[in-house]
PDB file of N, CA and C in Angstrom:
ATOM      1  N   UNK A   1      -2.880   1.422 -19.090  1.00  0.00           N
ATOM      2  CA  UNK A   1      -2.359   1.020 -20.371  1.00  0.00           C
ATOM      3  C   UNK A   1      -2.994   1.797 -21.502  1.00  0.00           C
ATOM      4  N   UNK A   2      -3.325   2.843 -21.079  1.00  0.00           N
ATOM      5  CA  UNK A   2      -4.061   3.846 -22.247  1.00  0.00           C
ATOM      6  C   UNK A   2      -2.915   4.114 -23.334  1.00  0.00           C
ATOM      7  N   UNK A   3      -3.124   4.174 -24.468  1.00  0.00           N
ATOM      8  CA  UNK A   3      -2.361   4.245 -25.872  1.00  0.00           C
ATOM      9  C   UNK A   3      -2.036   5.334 -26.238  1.00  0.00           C
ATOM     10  N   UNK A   4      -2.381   6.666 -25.458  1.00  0.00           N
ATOM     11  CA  UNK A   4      -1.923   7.956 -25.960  1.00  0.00           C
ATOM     12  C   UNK A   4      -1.663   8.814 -24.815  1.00  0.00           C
ATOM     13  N   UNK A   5      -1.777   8.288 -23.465  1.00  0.00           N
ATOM     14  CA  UNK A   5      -1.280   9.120 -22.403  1.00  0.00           C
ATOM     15  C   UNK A   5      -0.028   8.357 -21.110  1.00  0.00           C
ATOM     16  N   UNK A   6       0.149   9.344 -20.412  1.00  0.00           N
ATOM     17  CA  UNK A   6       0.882   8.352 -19.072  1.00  0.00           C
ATOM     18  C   UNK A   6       2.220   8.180 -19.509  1.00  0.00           C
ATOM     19  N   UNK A   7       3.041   7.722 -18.411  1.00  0.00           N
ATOM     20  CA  UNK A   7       4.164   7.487 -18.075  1.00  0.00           C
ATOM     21  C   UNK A   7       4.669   6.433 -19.139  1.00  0.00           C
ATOM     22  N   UNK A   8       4.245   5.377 -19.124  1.00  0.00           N
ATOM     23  CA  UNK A   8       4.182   4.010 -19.733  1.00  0.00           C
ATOM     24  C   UNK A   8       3.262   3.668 -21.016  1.00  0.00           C
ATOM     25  N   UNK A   9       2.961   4.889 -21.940  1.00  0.00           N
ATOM     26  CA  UNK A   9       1.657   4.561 -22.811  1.00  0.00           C
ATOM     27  C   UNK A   9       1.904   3.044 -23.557  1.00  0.00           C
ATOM     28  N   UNK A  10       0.268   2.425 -23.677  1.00  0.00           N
ATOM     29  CA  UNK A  10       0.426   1.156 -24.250  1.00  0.00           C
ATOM     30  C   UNK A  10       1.099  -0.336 -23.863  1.00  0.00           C
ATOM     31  N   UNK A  11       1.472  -0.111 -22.689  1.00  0.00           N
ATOM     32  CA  UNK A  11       1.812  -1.201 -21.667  1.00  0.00           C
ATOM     33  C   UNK A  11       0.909  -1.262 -20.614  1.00  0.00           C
ATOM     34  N   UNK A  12       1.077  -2.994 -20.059  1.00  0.00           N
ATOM     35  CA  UNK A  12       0.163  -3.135 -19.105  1.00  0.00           C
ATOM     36  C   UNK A  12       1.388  -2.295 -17.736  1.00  0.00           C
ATOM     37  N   UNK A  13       0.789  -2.246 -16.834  1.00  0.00           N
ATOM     38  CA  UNK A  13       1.046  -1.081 -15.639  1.00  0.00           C
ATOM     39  C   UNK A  13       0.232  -1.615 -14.555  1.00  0.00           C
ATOM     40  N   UNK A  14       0.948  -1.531 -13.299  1.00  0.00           N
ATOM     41  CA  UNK A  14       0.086  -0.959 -12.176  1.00  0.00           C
ATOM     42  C   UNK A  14      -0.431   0.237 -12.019  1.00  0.00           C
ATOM     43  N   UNK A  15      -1.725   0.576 -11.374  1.00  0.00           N
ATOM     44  CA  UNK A  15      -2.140   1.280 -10.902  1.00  0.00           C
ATOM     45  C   UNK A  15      -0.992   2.487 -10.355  1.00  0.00           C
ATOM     46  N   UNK A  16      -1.296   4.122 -10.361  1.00  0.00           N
ATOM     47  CA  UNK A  16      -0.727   5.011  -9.018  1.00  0.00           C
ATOM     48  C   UNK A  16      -0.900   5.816  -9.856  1.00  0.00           C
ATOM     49  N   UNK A  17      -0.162   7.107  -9.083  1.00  0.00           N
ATOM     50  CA  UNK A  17      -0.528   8.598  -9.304  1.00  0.00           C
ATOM     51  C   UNK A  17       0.175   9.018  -8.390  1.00  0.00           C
ATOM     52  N   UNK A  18      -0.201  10.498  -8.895  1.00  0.00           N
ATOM     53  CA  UNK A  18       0.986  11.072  -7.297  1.00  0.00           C
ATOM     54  C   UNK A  18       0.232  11.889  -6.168  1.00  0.00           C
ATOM     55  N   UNK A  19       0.745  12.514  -4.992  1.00  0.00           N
ATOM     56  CA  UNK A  19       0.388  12.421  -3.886  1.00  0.00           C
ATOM     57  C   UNK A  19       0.211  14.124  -3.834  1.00  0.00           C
ATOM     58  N   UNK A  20      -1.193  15.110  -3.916  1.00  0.00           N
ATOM     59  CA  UNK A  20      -1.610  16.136  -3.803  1.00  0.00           C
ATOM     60  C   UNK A  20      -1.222  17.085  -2.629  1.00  0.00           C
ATOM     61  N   UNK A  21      -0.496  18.371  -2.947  1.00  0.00           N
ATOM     62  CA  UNK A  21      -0.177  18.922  -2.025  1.00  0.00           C
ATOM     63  C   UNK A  21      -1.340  19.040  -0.905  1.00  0.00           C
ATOM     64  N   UNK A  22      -0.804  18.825   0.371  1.00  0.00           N
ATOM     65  CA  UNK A  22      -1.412  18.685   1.581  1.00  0.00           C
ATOM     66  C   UNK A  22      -1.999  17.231   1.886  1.00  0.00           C
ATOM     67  N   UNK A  23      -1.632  16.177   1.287  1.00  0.00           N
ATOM     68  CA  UNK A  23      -2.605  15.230   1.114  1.00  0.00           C
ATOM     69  C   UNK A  23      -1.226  14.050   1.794  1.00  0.00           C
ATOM     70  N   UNK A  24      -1.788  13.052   2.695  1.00  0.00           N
ATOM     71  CA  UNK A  24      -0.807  11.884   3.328  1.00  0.00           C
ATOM     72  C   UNK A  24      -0.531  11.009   2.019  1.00  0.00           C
ATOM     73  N   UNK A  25       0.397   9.945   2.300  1.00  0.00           N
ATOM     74  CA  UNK A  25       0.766   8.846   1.605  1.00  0.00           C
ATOM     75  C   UNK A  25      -0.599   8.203   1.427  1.00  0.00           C
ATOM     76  N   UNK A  26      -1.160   7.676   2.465  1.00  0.00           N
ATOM     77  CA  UNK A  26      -2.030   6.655   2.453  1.00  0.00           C
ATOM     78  C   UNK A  26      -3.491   7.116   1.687  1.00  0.00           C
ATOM     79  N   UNK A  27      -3.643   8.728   1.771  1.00  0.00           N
ATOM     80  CA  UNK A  27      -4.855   8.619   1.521  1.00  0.00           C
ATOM     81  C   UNK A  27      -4.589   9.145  -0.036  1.00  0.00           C
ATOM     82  N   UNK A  28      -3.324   9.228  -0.385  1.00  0.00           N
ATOM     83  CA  UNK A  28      -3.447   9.678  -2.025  1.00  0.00           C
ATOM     84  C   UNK A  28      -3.519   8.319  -2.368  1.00  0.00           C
ATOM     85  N   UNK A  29      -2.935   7.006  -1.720  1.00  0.00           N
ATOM     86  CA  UNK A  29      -2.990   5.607  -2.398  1.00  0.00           C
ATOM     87  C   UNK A  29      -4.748   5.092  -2.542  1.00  0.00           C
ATOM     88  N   UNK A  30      -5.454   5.261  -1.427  1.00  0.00           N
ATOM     89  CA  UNK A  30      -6.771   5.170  -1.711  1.00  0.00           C
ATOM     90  C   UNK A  30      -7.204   6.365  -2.646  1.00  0.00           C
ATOM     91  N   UNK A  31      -6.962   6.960  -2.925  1.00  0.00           N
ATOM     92  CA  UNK A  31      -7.981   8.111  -4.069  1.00  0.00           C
ATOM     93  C   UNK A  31      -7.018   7.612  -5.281  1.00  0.00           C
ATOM     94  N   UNK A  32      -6.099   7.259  -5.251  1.00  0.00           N
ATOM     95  CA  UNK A  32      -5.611   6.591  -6.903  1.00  0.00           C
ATOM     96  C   UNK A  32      -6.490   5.277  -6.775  1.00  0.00           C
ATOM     97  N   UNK A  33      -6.451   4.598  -6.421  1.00  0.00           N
ATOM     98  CA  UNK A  33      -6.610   3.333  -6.687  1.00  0.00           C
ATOM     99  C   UNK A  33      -8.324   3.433  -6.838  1.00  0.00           C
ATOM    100  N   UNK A  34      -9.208   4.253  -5.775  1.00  0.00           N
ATOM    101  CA  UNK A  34     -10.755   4.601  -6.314  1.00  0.00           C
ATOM    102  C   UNK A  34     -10.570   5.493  -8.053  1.00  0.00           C
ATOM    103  N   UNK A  35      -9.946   5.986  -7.918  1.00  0.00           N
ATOM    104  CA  UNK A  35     -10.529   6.485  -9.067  1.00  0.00           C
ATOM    105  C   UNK A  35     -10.107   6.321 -10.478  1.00  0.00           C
ATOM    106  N   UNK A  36      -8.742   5.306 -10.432  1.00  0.00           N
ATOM    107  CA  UNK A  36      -8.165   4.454 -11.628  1.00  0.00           C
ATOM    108  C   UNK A  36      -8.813   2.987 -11.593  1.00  0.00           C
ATOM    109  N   UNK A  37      -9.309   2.810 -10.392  1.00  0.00           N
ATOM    110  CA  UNK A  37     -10.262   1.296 -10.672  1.00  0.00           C
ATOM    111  C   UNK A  37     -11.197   1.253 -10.050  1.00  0.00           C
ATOM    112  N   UNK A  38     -11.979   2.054  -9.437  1.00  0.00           N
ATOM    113  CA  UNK A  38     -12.886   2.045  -8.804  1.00  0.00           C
ATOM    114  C   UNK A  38     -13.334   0.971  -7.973  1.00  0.00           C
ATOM    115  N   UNK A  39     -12.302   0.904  -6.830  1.00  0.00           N
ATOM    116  CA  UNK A  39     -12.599   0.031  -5.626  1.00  0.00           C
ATOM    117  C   UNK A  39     -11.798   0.705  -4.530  1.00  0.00           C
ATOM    118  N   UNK A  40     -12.169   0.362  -3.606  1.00  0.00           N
ATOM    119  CA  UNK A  40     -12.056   0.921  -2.508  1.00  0.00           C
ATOM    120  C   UNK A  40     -10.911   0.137  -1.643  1.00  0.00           C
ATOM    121  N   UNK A  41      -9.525   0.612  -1.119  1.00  0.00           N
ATOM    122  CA  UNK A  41      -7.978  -0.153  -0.352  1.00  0.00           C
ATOM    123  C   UNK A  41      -9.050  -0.252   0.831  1.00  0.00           C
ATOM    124  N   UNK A  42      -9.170  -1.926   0.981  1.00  0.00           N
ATOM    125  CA  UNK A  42      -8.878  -2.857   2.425  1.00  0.00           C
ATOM    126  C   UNK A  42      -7.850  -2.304   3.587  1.00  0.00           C
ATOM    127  N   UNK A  43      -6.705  -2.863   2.896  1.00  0.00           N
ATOM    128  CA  UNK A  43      -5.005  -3.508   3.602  1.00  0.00           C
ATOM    129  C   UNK A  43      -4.396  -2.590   2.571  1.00  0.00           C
ATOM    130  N   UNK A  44      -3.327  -2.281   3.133  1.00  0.00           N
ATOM    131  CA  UNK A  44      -1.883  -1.723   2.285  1.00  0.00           C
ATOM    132  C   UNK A  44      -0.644  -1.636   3.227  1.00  0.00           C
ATOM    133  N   UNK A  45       0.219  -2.600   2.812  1.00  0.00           N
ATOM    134  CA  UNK A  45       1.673  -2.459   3.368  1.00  0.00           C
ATOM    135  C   UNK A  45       2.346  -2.099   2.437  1.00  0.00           C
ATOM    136  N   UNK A  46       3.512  -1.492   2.731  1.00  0.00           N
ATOM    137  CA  UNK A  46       4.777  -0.609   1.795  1.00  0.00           C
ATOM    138  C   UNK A  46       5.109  -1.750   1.597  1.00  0.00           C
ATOM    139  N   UNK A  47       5.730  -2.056   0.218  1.00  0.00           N
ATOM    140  CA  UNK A  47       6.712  -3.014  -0.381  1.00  0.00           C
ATOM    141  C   UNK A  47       7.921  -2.315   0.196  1.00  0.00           C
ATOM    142  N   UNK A  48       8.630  -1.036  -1.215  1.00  0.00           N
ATOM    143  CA  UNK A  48       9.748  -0.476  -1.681  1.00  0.00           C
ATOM    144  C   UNK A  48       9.844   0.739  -2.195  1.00  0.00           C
ATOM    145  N   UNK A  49      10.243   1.700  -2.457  1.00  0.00           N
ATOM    146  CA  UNK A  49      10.166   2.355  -3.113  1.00  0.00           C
ATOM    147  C   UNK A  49      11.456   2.771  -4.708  1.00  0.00           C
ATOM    148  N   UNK A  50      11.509   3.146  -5.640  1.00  0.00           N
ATOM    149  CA  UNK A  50      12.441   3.801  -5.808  1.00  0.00           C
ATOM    150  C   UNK A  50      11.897   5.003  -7.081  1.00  0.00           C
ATOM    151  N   UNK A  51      13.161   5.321  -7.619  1.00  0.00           N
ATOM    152  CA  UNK A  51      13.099   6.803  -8.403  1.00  0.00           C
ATOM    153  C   UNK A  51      14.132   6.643  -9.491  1.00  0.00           C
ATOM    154  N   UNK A  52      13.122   7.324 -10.673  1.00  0.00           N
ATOM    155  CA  UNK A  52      13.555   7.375 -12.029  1.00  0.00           C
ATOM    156  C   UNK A  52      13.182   8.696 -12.949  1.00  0.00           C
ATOM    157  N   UNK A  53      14.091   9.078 -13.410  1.00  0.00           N
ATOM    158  CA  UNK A  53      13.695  10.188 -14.625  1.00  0.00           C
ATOM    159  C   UNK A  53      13.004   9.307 -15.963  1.00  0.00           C
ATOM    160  N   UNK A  54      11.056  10.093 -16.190  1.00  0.00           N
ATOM    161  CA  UNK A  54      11.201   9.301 -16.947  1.00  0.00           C
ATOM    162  C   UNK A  54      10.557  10.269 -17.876  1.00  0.00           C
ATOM    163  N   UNK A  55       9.976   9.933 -19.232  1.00  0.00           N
ATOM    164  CA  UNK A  55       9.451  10.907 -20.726  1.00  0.00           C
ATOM    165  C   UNK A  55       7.975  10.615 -20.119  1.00  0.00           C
ATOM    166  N   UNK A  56       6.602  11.595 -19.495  1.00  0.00           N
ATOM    167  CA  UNK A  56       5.276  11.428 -19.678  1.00  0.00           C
ATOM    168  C   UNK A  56       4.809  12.139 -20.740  1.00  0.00           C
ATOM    169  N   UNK A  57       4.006  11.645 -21.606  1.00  0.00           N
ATOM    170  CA  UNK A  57       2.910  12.057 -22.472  1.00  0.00           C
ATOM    171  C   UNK A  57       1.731  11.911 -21.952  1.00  0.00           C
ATOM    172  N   UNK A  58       1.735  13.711 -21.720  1.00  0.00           N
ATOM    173  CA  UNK A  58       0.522  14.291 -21.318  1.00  0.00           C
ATOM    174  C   UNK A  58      -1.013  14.122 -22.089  1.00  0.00           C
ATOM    175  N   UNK A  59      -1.735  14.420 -21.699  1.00  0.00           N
ATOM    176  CA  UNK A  59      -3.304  14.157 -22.767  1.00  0.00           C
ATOM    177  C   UNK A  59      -2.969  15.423 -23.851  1.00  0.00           C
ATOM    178  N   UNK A  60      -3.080  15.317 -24.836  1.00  0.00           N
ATOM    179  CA  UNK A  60      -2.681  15.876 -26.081  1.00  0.00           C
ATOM    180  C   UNK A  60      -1.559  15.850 -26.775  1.00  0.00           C
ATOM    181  N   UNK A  61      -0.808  15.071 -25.932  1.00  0.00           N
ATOM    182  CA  UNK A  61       0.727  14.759 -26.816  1.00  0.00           C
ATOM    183  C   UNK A  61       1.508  15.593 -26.085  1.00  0.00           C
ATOM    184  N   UNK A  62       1.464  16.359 -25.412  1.00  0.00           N
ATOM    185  CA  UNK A  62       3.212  16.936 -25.139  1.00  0.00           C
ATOM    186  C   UNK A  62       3.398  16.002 -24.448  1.00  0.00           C
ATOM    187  N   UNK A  63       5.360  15.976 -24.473  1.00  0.00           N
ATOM    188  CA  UNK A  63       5.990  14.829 -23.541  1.00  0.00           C
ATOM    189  C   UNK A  63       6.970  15.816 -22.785  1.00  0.00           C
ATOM    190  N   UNK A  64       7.250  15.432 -21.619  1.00  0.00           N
ATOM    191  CA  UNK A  64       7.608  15.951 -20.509  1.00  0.00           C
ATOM    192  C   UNK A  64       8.528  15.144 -19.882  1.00  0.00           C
ATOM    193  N   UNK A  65      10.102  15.532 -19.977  1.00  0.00           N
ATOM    194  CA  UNK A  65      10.734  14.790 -18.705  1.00  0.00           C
ATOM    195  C   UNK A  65      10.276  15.042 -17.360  1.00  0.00           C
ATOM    196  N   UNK A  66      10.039  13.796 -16.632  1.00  0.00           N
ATOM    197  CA  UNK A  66       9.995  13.878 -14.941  1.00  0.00           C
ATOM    198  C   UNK A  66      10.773  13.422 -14.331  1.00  0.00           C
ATOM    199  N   UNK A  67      10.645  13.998 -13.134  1.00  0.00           N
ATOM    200  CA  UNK A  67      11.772  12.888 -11.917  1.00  0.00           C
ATOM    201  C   UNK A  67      10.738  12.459 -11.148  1.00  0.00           C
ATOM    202  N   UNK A  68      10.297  10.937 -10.973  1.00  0.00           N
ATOM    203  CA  UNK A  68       9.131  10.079 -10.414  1.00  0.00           C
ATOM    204  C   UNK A  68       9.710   9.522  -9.203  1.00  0.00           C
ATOM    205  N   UNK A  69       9.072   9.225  -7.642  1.00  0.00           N
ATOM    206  CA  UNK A  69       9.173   8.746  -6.968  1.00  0.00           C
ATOM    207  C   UNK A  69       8.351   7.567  -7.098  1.00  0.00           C
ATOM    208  N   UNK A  70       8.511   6.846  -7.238  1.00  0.00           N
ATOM    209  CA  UNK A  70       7.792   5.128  -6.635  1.00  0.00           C
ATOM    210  C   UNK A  70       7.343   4.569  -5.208  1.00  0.00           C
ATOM    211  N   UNK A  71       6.411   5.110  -4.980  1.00  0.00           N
ATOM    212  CA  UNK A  71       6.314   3.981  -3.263  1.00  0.00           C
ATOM    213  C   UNK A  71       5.889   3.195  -3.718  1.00  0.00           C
ATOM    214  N   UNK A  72       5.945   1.851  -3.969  1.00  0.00           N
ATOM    215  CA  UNK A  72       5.266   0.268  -3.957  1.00  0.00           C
ATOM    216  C   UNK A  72       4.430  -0.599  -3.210  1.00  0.00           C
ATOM    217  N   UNK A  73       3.292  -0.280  -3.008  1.00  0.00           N
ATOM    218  CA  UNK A  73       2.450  -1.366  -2.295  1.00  0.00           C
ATOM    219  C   UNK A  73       1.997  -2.317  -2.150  1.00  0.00           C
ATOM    220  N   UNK A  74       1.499  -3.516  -1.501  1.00  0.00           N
ATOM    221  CA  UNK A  74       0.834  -4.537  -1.734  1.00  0.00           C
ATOM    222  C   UNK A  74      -0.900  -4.075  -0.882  1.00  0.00           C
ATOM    223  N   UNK A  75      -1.187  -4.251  -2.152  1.00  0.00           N
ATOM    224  CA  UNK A  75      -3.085  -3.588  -1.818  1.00  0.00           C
ATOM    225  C   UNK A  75      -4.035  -4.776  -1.988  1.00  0.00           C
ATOM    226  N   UNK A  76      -4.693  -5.201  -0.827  1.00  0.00           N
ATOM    227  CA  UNK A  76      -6.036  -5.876  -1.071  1.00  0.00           C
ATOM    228  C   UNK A  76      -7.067  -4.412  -1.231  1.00  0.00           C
ATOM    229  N   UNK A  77      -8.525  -5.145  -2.212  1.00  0.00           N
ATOM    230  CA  UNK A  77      -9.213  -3.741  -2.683  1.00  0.00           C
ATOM    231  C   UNK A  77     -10.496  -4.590  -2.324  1.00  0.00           C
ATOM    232  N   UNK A  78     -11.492  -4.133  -2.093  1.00  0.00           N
ATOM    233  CA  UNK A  78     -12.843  -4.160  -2.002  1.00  0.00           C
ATOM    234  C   UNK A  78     -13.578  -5.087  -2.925  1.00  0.00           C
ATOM    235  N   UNK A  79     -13.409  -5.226  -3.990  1.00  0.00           N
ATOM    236  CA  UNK A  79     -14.285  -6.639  -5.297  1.00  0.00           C
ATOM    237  C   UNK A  79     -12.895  -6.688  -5.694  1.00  0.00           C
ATOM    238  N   UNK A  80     -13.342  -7.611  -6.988  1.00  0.00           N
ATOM    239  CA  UNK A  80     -11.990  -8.353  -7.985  1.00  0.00           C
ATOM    240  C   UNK A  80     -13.045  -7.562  -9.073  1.00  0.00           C
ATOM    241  N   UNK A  81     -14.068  -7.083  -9.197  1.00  0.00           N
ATOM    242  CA  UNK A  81     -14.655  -6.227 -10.251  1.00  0.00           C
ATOM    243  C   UNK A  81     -14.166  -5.064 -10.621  1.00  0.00           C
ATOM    244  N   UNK A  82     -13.228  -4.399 -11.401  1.00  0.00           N
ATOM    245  CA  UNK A  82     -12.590  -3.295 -11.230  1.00  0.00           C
ATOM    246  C   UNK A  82     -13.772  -2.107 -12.713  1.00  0.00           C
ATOM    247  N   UNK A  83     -13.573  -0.863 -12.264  1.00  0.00           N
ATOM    248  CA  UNK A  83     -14.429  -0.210 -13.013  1.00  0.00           C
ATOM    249  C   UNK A  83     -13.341   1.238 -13.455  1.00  0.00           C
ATOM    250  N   UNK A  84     -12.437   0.696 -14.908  1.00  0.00           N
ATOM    251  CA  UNK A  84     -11.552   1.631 -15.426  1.00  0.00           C
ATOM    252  C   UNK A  84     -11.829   3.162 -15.589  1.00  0.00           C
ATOM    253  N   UNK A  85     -10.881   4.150 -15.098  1.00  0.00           N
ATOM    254  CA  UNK A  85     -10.812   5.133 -15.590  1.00  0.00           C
ATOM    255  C   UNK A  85     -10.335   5.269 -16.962  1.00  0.00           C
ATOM    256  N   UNK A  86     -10.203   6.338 -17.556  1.00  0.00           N
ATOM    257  CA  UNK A  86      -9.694   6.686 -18.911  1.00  0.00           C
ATOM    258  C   UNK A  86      -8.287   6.366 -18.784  1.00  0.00           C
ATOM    259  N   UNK A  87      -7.646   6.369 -18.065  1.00  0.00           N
ATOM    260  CA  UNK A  87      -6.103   5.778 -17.728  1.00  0.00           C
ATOM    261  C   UNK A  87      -5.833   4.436 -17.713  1.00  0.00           C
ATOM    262  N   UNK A  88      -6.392   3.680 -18.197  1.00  0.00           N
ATOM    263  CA  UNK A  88      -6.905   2.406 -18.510  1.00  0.00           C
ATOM    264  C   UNK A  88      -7.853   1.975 -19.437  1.00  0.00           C
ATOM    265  N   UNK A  89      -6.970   1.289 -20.120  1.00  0.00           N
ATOM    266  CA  UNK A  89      -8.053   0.352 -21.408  1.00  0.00           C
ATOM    267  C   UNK A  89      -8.765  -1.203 -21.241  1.00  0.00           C
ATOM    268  N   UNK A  90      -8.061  -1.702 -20.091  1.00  0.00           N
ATOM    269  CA  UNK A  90      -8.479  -2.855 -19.882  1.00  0.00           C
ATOM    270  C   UNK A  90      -7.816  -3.643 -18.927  1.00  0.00           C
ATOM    271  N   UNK A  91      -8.237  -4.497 -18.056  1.00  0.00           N
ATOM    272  CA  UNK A  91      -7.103  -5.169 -16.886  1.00  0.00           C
ATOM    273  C   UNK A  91      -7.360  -6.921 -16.809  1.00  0.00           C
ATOM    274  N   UNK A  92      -6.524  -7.351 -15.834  1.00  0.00           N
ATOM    275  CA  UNK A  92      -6.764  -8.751 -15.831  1.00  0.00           C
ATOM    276  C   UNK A  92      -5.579  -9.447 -14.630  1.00  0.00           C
ATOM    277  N   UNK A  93      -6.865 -10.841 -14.391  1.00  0.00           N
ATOM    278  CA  UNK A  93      -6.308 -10.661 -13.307  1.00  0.00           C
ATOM    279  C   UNK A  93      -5.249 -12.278 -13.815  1.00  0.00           C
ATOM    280  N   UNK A  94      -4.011 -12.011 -13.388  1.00  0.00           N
ATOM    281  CA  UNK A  94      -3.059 -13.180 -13.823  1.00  0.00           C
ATOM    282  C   UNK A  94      -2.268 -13.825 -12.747  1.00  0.00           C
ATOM    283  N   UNK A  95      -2.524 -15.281 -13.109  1.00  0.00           N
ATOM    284  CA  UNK A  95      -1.515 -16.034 -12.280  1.00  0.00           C
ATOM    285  C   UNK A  95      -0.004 -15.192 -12.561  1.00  0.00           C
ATOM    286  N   UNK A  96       1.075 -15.881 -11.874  1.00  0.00           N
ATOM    287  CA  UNK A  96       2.572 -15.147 -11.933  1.00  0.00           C
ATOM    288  C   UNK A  96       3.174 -16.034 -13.359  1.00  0.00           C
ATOM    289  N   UNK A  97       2.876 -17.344 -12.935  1.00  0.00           N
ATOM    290  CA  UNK A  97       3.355 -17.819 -13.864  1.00  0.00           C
ATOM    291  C   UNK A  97       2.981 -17.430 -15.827  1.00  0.00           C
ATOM    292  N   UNK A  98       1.920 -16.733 -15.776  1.00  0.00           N
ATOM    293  CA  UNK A  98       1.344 -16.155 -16.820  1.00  0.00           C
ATOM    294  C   UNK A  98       2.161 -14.598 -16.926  1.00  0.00           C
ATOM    295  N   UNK A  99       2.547 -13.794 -16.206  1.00  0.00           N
ATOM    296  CA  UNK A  99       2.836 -12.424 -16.494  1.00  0.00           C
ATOM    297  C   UNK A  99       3.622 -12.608 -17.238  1.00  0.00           C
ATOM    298  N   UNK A 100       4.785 -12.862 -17.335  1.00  0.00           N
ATOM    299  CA  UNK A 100       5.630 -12.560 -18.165  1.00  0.00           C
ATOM    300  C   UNK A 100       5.369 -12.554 -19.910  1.00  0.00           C
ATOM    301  N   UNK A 101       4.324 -13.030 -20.146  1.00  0.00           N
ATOM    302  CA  UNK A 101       3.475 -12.753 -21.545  1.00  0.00           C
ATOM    303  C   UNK A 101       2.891 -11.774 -21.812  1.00  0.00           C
ATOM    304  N   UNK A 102       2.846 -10.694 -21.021  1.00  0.00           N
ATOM    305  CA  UNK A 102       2.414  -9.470 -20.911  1.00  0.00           C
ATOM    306  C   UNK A 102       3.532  -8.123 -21.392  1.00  0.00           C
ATOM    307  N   UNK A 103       2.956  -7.417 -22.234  1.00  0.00           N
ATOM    308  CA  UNK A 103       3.963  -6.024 -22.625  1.00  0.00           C
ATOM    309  C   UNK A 103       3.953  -5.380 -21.012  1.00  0.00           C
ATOM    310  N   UNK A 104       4.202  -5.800 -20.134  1.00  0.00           N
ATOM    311  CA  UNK A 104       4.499  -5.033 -18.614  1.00  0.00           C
ATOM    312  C   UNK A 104       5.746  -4.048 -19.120  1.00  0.00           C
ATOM    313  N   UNK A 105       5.409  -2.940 -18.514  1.00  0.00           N
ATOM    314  CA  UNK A 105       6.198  -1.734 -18.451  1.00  0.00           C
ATOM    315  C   UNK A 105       7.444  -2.361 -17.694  1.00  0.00           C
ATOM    316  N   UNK A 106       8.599  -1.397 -17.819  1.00  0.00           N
ATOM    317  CA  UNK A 106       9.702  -1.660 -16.884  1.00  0.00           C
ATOM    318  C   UNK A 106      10.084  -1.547 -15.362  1.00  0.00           C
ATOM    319  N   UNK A 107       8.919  -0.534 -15.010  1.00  0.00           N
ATOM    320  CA  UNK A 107       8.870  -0.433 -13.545  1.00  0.00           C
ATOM    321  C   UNK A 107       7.793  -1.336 -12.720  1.00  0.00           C
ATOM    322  N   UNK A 108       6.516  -1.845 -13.635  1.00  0.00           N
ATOM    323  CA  UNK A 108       5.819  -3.588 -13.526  1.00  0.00           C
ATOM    324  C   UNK A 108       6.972  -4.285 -13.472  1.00  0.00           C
ATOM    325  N   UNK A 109       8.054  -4.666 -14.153  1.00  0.00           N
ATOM    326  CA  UNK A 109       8.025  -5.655 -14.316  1.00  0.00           C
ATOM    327  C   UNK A 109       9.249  -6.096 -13.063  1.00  0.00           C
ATOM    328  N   UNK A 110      10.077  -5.097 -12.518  1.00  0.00           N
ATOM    329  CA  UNK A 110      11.230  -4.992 -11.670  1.00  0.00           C
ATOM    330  C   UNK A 110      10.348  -5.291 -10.450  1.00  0.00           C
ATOM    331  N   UNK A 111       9.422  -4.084 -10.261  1.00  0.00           N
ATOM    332  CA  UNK A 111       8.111  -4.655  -8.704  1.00  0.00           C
ATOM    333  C   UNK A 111       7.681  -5.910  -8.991  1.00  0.00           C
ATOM    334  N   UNK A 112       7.152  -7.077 -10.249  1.00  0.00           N
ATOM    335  CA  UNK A 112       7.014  -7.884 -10.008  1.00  0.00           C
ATOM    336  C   UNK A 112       8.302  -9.302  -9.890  1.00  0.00           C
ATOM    337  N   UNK A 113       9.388  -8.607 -10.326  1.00  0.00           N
ATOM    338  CA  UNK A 113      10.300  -9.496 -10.080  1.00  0.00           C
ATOM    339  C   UNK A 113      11.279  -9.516  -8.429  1.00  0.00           C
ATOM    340  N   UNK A 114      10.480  -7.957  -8.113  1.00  0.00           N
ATOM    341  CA  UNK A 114      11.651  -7.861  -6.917  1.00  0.00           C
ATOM    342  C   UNK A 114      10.153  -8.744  -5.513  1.00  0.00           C
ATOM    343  N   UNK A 115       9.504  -9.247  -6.032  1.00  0.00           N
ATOM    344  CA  UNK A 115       8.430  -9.655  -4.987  1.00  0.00           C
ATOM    345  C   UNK A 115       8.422 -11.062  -5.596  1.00  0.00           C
ATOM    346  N   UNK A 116       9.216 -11.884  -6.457  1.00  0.00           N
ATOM    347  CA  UNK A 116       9.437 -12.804  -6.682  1.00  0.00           C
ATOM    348  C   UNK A 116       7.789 -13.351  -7.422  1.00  0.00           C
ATOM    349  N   UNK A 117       7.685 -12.562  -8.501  1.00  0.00           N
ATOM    350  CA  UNK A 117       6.148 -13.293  -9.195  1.00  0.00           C
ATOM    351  C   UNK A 117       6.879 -13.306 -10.563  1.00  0.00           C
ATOM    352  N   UNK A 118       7.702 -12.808 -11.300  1.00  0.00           N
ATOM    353  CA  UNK A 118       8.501 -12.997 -12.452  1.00  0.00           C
ATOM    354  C   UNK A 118      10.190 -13.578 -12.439  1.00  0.00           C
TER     355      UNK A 118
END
């Protein structure tokens, strides 16, 4: 939810990133998730995936159309202590019945409605 970069600037967001040439599904999902919250993936099953063209603002302001793939996971992580990267201003952990009070981005908010928490 950083205010001047990312896909989604200034909304709350899940966690991700994308997947480094030569690098598997699974182990780009553990190196996003260590190094945007610093904990370490338990468990991970595939939810869903899907794909959208969307505007990123890069670190310094240029904006960039992309074409984004989505894989969707459900991740248990190592603590409930999370330790933000700069791609993050702040997190929290919420009942379902509470999210929807949240500026959740549009691709939050479809993953949390298509898993029945909104």
């Amino acid at each position: 939810m950083a205010a001047d970069r990312g896909v989604f600037p200034d909304q709350w967001a899940l966690s991700g990133g994308g997947v480094e040439p030569g690098e598997r599904i699974a182990d780009a999902l553990r190196r996003e998730v260590r190094e945007e919250l610093g904990v370490e993936v338990t468990e991970a099953s595939p939810l869903f995936f899907k794909d959208l063209l969307h505007e990123k603002t890069f670190p310094g302001g240029e904006k960039r159309l992309i074409y984004m793939v989505f894989l969707l996971f459900e991740c248990r992580v190592s603590s409930a202590t999370l330790i933000l990267n700069e791609e993050f201003s702040e997190y929290a952990w919420v009942p379902p019945a509470a999210l929807g009070g949240y500026d959740l981005n549009a691709v939050t908010r479809e993953t949390f409605s298509a898993i029945s928490l909104l």
